[in-house]
PDB file of N, CA and C in Angstrom:
ATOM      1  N   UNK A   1     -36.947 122.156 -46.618  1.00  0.00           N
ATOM      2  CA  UNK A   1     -38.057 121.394 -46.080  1.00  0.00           C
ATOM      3  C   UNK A   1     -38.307 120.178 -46.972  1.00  0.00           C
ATOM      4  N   UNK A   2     -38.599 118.903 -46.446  1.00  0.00           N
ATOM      5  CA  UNK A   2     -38.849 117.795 -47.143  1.00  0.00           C
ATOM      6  C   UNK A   2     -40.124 117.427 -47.528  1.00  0.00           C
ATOM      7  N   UNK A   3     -40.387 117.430 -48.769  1.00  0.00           N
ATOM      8  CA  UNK A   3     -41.600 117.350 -48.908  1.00  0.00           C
ATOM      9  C   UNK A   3     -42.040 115.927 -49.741  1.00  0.00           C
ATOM     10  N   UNK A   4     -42.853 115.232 -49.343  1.00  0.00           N
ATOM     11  CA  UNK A   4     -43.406 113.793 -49.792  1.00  0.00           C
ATOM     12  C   UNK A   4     -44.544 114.240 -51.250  1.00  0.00           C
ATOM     13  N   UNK A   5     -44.004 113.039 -51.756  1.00  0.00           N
ATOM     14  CA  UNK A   5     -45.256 113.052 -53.280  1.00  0.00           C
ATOM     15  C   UNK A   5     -46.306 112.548 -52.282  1.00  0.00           C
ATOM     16  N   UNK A   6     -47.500 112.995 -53.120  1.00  0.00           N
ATOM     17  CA  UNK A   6     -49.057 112.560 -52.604  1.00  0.00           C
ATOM     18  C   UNK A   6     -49.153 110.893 -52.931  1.00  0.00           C
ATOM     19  N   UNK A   7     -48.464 110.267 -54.301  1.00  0.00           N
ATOM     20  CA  UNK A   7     -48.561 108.550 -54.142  1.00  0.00           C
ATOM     21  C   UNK A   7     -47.487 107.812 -52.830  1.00  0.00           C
ATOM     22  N   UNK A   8     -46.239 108.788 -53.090  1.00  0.00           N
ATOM     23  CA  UNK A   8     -45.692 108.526 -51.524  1.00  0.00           C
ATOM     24  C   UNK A   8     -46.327 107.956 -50.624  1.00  0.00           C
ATOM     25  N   UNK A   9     -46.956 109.362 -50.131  1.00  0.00           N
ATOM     26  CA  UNK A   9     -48.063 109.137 -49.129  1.00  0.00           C
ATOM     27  C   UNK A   9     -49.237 108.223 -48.636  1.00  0.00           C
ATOM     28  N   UNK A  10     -49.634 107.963 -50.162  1.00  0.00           N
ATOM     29  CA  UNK A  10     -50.572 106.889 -50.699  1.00  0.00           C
ATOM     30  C   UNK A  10     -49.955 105.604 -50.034  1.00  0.00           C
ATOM     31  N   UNK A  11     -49.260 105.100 -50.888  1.00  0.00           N
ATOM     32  CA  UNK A  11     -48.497 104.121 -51.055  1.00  0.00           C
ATOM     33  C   UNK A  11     -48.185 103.698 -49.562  1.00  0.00           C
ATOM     34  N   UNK A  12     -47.852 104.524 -48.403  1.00  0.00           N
ATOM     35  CA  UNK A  12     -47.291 104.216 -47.538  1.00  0.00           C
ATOM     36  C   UNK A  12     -48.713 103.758 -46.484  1.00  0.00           C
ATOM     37  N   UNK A  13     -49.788 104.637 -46.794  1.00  0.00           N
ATOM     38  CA  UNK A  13     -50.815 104.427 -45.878  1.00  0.00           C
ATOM     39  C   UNK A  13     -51.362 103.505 -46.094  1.00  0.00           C
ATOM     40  N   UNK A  14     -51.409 103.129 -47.015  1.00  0.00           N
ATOM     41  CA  UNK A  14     -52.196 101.543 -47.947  1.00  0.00           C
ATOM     42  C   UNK A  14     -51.140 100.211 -47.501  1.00  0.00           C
ATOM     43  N   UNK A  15     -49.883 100.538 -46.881  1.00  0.00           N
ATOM     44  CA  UNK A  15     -48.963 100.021 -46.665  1.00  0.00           C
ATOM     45  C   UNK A  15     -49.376  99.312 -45.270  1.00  0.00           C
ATOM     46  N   UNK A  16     -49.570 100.711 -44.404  1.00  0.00           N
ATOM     47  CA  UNK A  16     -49.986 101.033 -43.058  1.00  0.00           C
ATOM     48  C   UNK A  16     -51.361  99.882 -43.082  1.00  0.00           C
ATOM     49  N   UNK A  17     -52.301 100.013 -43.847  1.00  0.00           N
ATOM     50  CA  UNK A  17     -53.531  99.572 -43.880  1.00  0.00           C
ATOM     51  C   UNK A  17     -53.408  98.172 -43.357  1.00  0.00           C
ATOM     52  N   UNK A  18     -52.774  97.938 -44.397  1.00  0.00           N
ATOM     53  CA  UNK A  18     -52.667  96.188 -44.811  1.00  0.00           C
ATOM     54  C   UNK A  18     -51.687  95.894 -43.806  1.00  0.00           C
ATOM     55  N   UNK A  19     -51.115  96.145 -42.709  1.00  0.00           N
ATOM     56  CA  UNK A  19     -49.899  95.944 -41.542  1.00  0.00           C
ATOM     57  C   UNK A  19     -50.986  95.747 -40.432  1.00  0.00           C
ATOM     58  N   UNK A  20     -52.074  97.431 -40.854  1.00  0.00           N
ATOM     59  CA  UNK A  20     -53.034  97.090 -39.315  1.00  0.00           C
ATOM     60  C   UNK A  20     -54.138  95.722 -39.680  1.00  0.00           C
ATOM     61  N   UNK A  21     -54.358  95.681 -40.899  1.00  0.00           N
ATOM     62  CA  UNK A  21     -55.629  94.712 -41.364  1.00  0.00           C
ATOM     63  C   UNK A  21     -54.882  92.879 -41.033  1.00  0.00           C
ATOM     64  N   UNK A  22     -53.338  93.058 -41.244  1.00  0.00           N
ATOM     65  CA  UNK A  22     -53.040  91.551 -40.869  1.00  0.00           C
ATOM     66  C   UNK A  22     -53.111  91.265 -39.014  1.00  0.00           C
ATOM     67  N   UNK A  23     -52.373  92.772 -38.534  1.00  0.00           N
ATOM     68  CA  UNK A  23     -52.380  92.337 -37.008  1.00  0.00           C
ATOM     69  C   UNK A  23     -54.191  91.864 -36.343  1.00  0.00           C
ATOM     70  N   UNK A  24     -55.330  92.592 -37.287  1.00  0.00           N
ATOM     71  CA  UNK A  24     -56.415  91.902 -36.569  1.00  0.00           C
ATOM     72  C   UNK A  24     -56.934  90.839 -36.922  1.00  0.00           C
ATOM     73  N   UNK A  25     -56.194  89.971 -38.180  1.00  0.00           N
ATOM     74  CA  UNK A  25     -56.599  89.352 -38.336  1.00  0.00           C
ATOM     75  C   UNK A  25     -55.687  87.921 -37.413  1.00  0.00           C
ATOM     76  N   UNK A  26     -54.386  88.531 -37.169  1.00  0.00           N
ATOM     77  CA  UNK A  26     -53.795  88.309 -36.354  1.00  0.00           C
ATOM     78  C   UNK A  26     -54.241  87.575 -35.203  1.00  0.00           C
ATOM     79  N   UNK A  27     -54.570  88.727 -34.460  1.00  0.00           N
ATOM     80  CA  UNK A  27     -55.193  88.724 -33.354  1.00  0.00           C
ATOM     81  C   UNK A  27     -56.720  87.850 -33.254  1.00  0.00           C
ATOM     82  N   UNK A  28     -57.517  87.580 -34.710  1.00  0.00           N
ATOM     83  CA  UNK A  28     -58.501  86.966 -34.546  1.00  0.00           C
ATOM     84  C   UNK A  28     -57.924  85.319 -34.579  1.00  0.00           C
ATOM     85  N   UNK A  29     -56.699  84.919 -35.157  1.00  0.00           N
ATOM     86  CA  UNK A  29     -56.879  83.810 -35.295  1.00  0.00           C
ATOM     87  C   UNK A  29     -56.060  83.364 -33.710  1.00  0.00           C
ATOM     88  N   UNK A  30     -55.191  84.068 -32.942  1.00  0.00           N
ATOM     89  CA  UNK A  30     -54.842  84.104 -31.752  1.00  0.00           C
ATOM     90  C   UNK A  30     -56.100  83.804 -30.744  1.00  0.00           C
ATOM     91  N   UNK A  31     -57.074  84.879 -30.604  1.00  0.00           N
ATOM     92  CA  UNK A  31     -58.374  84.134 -29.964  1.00  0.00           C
ATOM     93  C   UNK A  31     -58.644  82.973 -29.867  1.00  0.00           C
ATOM     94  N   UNK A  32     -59.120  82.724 -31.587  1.00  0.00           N
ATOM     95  CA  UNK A  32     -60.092  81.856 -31.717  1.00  0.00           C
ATOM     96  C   UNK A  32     -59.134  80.442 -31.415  1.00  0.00           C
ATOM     97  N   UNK A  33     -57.982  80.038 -31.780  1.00  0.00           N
ATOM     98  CA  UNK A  33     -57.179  79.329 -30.819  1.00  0.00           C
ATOM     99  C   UNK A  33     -57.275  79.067 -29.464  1.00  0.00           C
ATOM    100  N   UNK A  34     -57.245  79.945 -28.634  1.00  0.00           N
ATOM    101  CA  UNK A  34     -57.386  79.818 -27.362  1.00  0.00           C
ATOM    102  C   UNK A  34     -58.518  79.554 -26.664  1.00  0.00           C
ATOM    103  N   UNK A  35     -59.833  80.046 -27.559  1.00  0.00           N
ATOM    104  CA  UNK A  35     -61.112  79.923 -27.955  1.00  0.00           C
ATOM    105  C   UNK A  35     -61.004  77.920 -28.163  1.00  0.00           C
ATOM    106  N   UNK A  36     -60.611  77.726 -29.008  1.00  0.00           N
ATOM    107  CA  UNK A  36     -60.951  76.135 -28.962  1.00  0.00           C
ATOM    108  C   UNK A  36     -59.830  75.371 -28.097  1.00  0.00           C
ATOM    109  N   UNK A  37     -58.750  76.023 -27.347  1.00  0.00           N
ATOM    110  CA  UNK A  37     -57.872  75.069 -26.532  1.00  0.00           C
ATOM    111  C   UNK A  37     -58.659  75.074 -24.969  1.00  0.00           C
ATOM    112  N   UNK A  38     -59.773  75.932 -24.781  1.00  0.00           N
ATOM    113  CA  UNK A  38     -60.394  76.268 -23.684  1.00  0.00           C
ATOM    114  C   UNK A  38     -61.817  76.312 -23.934  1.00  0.00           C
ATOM    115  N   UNK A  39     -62.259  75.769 -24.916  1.00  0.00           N
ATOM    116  CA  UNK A  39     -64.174  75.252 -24.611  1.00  0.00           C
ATOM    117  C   UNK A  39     -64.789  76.076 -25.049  1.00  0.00           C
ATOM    118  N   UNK A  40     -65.481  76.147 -25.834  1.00  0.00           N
ATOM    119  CA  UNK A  40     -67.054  77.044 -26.384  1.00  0.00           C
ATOM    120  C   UNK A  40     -67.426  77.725 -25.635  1.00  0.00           C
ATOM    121  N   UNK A  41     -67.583  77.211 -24.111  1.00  0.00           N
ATOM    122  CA  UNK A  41     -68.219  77.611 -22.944  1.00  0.00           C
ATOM    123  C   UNK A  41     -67.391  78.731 -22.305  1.00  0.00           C
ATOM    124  N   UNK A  42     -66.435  78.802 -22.752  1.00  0.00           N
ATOM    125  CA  UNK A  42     -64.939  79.630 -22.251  1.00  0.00           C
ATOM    126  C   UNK A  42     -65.344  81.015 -21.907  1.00  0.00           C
ATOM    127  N   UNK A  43     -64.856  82.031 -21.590  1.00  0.00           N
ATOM    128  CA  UNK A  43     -64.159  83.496 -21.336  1.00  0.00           C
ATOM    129  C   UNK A  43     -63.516  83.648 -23.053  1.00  0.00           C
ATOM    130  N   UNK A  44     -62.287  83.080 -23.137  1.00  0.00           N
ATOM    131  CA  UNK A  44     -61.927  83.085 -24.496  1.00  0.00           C
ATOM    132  C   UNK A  44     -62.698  82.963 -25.274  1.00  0.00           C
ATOM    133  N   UNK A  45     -63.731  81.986 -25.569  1.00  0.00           N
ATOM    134  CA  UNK A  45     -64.598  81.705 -26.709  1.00  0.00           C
ATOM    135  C   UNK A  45     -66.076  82.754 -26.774  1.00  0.00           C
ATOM    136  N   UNK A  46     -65.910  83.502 -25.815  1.00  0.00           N
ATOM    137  CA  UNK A  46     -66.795  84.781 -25.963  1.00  0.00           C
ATOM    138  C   UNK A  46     -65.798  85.519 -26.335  1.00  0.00           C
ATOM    139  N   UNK A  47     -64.904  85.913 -25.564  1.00  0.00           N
ATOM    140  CA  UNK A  47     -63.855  87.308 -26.297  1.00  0.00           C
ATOM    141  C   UNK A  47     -64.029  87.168 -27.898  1.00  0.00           C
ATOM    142  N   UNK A  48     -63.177  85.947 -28.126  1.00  0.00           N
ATOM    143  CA  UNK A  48     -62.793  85.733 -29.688  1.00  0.00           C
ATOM    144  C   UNK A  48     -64.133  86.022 -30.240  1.00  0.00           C
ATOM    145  N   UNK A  49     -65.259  84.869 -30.166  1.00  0.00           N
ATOM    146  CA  UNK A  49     -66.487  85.345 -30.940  1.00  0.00           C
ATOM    147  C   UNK A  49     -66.806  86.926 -31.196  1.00  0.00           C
ATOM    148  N   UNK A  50     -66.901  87.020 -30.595  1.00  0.00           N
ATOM    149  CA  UNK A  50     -67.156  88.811 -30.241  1.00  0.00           C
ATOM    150  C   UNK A  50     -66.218  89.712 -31.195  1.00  0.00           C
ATOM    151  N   UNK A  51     -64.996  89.281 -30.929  1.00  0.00           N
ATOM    152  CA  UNK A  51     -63.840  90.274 -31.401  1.00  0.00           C
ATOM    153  C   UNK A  51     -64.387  89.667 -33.248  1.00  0.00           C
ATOM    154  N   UNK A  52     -64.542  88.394 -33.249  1.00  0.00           N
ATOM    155  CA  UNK A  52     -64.192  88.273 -34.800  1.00  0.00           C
ATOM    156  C   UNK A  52     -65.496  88.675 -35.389  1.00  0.00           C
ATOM    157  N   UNK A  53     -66.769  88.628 -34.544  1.00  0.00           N
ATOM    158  CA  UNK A  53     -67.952  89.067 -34.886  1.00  0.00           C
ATOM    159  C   UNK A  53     -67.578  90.677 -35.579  1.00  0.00           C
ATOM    160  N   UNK A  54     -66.701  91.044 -34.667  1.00  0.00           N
ATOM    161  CA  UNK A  54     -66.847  92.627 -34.990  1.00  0.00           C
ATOM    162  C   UNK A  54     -66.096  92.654 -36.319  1.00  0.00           C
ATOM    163  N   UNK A  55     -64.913  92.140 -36.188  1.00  0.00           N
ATOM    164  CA  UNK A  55     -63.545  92.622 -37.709  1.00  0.00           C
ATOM    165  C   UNK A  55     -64.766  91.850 -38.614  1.00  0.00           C
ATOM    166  N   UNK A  56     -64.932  90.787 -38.996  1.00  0.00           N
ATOM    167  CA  UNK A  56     -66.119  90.857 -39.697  1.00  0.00           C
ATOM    168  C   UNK A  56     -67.197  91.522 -40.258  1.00  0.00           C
ATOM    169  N   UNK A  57     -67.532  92.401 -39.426  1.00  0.00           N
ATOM    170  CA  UNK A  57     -68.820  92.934 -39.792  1.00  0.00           C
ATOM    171  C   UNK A  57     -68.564  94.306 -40.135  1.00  0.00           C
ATOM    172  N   UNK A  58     -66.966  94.607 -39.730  1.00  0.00           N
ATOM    173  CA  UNK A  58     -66.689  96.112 -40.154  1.00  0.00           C
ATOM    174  C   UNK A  58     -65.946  95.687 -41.455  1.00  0.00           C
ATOM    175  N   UNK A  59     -65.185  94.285 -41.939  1.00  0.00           N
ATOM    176  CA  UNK A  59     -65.296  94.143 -43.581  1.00  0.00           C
ATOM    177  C   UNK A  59     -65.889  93.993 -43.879  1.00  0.00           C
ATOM    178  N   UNK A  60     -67.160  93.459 -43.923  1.00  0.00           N
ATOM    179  CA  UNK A  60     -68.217  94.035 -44.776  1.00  0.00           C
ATOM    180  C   UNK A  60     -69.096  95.010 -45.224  1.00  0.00           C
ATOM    181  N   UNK A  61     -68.839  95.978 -43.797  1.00  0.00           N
ATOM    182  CA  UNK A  61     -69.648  96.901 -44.137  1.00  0.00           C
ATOM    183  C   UNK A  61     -68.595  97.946 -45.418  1.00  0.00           C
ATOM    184  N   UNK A  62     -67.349  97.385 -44.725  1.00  0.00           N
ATOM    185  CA  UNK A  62     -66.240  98.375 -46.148  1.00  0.00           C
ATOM    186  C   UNK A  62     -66.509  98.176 -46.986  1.00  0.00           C
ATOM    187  N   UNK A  63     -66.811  96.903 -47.408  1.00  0.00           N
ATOM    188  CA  UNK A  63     -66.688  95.957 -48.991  1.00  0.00           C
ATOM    189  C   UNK A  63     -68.297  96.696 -49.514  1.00  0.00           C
ATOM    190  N   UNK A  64     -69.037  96.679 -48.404  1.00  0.00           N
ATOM    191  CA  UNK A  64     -70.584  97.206 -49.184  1.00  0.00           C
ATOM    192  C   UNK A  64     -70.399  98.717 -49.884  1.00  0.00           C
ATOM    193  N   UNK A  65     -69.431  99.081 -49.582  1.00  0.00           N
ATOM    194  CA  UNK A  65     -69.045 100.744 -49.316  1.00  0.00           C
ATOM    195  C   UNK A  65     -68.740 101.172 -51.226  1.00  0.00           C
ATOM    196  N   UNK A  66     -69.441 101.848 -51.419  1.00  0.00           N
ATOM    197  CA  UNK A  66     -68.962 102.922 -52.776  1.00  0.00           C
ATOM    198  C   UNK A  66     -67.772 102.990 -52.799  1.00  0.00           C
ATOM    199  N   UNK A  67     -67.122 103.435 -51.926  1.00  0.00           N
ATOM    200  CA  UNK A  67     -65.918 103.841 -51.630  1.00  0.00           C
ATOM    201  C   UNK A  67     -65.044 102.664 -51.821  1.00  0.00           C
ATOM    202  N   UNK A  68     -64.992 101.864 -51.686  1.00  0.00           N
ATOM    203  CA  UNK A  68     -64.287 100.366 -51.626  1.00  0.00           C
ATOM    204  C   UNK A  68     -63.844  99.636 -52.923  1.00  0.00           C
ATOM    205  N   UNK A  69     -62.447 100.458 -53.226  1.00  0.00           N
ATOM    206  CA  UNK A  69     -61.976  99.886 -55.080  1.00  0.00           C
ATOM    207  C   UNK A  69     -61.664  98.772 -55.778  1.00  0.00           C
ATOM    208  N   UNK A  70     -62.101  97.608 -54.830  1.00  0.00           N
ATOM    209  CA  UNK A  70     -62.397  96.314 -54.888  1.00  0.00           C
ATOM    210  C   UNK A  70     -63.019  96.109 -56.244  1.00  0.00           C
ATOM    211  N   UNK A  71     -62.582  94.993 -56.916  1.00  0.00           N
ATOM    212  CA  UNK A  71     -63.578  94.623 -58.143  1.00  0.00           C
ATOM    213  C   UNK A  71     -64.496  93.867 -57.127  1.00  0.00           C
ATOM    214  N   UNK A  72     -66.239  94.151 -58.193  1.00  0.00           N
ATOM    215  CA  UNK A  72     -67.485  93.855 -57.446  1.00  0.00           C
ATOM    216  C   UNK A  72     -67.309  92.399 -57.314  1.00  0.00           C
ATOM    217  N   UNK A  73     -66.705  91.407 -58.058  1.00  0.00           N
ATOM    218  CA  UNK A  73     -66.845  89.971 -57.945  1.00  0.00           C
ATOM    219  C   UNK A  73     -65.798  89.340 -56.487  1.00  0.00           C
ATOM    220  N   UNK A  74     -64.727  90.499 -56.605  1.00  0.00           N
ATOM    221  CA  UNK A  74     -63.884  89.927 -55.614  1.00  0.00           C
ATOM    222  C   UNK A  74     -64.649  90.129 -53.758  1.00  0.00           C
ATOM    223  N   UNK A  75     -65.244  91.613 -53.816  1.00  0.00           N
ATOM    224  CA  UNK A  75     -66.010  91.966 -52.762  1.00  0.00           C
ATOM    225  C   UNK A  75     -67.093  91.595 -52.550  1.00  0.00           C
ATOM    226  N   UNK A  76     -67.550  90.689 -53.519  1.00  0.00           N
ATOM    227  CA  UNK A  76     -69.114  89.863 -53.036  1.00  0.00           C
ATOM    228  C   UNK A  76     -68.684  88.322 -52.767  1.00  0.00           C
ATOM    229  N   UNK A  77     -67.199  88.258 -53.294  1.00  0.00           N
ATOM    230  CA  UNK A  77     -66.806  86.397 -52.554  1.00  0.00           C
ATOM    231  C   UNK A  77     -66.286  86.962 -51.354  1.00  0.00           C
ATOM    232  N   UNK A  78     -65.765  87.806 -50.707  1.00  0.00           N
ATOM    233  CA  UNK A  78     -64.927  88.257 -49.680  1.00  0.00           C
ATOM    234  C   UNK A  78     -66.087  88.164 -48.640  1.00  0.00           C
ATOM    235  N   UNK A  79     -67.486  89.280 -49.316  1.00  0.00           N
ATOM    236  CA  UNK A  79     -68.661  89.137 -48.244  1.00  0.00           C
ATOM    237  C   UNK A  79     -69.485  87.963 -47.597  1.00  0.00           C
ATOM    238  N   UNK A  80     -69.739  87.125 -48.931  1.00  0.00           N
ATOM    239  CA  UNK A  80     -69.745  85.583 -48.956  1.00  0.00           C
ATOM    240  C   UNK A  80     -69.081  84.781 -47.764  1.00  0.00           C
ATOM    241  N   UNK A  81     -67.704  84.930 -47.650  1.00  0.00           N
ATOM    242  CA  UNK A  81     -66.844  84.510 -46.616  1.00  0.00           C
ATOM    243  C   UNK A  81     -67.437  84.792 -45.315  1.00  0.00           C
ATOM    244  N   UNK A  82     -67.416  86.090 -45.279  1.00  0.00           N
ATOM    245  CA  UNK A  82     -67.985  87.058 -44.189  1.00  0.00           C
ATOM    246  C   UNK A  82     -68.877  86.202 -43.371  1.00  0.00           C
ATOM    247  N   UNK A  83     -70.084  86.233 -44.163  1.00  0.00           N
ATOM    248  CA  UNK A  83     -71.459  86.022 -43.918  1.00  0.00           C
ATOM    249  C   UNK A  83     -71.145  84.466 -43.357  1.00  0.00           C
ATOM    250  N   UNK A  84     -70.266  83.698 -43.947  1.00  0.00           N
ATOM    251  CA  UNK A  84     -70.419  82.182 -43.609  1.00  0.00           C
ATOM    252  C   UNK A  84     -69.690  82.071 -42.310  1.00  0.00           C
ATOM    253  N   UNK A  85     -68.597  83.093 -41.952  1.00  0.00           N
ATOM    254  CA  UNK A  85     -68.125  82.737 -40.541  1.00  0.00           C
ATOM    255  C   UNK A  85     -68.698  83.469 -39.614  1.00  0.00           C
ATOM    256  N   UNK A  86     -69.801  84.676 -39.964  1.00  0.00           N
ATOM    257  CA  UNK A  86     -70.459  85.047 -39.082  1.00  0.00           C
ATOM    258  C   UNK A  86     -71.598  84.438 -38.643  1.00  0.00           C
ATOM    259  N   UNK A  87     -72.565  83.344 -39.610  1.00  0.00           N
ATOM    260  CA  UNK A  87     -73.108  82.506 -39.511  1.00  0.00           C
ATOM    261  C   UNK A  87     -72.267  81.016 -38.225  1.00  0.00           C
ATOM    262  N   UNK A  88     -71.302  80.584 -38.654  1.00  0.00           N
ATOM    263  CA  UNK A  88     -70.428  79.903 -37.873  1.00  0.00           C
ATOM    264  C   UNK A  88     -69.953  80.557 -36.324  1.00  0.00           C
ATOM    265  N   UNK A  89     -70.036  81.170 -36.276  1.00  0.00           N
ATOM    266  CA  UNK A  89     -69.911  81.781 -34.299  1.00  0.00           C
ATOM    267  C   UNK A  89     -71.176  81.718 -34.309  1.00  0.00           C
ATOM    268  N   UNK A  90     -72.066  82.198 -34.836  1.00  0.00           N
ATOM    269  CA  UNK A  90     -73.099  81.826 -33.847  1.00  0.00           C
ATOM    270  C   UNK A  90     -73.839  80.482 -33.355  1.00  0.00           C
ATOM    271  N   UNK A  91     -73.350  79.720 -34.442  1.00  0.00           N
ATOM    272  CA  UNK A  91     -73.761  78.123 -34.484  1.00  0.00           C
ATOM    273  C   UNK A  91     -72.673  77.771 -33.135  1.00  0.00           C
ATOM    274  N   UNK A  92     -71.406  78.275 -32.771  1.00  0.00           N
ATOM    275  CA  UNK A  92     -70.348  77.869 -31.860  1.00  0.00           C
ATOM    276  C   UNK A  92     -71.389  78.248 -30.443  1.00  0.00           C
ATOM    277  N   UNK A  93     -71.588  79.973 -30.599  1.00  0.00           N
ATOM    278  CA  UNK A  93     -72.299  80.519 -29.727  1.00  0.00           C
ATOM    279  C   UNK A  93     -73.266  79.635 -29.244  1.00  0.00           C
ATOM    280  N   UNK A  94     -74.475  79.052 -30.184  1.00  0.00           N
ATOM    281  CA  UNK A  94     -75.173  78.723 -29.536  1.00  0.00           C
ATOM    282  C   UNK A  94     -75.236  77.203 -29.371  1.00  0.00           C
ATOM    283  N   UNK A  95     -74.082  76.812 -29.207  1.00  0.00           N
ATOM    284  CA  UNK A  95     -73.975  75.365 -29.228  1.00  0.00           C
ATOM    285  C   UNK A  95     -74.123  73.985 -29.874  1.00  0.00           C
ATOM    286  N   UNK A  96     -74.094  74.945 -31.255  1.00  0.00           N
ATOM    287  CA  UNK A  96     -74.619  73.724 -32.568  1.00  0.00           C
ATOM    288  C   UNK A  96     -72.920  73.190 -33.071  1.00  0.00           C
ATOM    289  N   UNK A  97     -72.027  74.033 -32.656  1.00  0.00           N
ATOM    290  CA  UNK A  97     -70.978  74.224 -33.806  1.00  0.00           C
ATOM    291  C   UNK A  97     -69.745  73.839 -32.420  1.00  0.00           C
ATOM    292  N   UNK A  98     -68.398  73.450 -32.762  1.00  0.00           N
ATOM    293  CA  UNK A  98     -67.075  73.549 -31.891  1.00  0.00           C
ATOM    294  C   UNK A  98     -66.002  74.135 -33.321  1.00  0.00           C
ATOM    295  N   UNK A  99     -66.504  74.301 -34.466  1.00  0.00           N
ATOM    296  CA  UNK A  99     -65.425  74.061 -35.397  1.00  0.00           C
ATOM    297  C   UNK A  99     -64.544  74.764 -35.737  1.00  0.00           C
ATOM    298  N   UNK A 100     -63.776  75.294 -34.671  1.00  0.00           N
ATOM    299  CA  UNK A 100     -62.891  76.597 -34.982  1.00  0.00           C
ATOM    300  C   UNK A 100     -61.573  76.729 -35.481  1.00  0.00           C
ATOM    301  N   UNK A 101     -61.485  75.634 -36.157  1.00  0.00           N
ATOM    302  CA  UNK A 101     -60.232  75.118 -36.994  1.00  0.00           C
ATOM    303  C   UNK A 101     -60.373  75.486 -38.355  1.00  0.00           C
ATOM    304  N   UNK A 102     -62.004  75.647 -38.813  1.00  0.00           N
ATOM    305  CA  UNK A 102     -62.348  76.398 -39.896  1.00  0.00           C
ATOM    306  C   UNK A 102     -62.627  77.685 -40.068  1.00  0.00           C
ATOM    307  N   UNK A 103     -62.710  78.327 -38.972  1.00  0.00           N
ATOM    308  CA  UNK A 103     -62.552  79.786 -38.650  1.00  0.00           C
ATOM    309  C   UNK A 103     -61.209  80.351 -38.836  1.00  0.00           C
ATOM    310  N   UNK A 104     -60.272  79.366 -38.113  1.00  0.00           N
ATOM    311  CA  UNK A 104     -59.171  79.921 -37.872  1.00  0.00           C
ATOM    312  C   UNK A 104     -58.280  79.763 -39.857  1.00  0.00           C
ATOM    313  N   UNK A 105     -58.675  78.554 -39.788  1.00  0.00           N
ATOM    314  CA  UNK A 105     -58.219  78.452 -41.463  1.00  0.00           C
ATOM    315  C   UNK A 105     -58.664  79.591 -42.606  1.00  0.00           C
ATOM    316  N   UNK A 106     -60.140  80.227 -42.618  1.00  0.00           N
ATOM    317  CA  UNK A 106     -60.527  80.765 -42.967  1.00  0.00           C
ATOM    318  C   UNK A 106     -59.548  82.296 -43.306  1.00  0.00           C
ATOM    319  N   UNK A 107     -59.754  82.479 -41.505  1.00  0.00           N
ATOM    320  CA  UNK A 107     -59.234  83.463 -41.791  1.00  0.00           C
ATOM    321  C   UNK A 107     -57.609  83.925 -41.782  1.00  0.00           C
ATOM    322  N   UNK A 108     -57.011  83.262 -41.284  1.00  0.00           N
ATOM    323  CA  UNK A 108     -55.549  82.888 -42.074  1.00  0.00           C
ATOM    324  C   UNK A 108     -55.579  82.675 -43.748  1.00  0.00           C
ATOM    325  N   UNK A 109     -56.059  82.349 -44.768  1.00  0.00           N
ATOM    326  CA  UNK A 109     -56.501  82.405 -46.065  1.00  0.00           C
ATOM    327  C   UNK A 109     -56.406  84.000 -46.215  1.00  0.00           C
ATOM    328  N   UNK A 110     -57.639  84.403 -45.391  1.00  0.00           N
ATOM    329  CA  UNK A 110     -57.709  85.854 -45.959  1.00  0.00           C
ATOM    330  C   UNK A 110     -56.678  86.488 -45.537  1.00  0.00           C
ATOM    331  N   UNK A 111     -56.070  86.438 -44.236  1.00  0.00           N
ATOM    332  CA  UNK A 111     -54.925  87.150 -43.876  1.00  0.00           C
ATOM    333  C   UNK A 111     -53.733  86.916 -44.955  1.00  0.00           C
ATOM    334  N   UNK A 112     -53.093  85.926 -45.215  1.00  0.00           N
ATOM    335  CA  UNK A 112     -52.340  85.644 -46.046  1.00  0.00           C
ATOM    336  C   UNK A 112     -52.652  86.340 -47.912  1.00  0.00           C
ATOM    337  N   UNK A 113     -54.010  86.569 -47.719  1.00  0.00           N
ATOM    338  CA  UNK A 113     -54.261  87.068 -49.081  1.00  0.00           C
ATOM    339  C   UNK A 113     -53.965  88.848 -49.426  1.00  0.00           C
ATOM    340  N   UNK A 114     -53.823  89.096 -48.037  1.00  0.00           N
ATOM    341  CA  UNK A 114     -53.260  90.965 -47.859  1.00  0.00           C
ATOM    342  C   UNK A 114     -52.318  91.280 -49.035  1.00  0.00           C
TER     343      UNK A 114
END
């Protein structure tokens, strides 16, 4: 019978993590693209808002997390981030903002930082 070490295991799921954490971030900067090739006012520019509202707000709630082995300086600039593009959809949302070239930059930065 084959049996895996427990950092194995580790190693591979943390692997897994960071594969699923790029595809949504993936997927957020895919939106928010289509989101600004099709209008604020869009179908797209609600999906995307929405979708990135959410991956947003579920990294931060990780980063707030005990659990989260982040050094505290790196997880309070990460939240920082957070907070400023969740601030930014809603300025899009409510019609103050179009700027989703800084969203999308944003979060390509963080994606690339996996």
């Amino acid at each position: 019978m084959y049996q895996l070490r427990y950092e194995d295991v580790m190693n591979d799921d943390m692997a897994s993590a960071k594969d699923r954490e790029r595809m949504l971030f993936d997927r957020s900067i895919d939106m928010l693209a289509a989101a600004k090739a099709n209008g604020a006012g869009s179908r797209e520019a609600i999906d995307a808002g929405y979708f990135t509202m959410r991956l947003w707000t579920t990294i931060i709630d990780d980063l707030g997390s005990e659990e989260n082995a982040l050094p505290k300086e790196l997880k309070a600039a990460i939240i920082s981030v957070g907070i400023f593009v969740l601030k930014e959809i809603e300025r899009i949302r409510q019609g103050e903002s179009n700027d989703y070239d800084t969203l999308i930059e944003i979060t390509r930065s963080i994606r690339d930082g996996l």
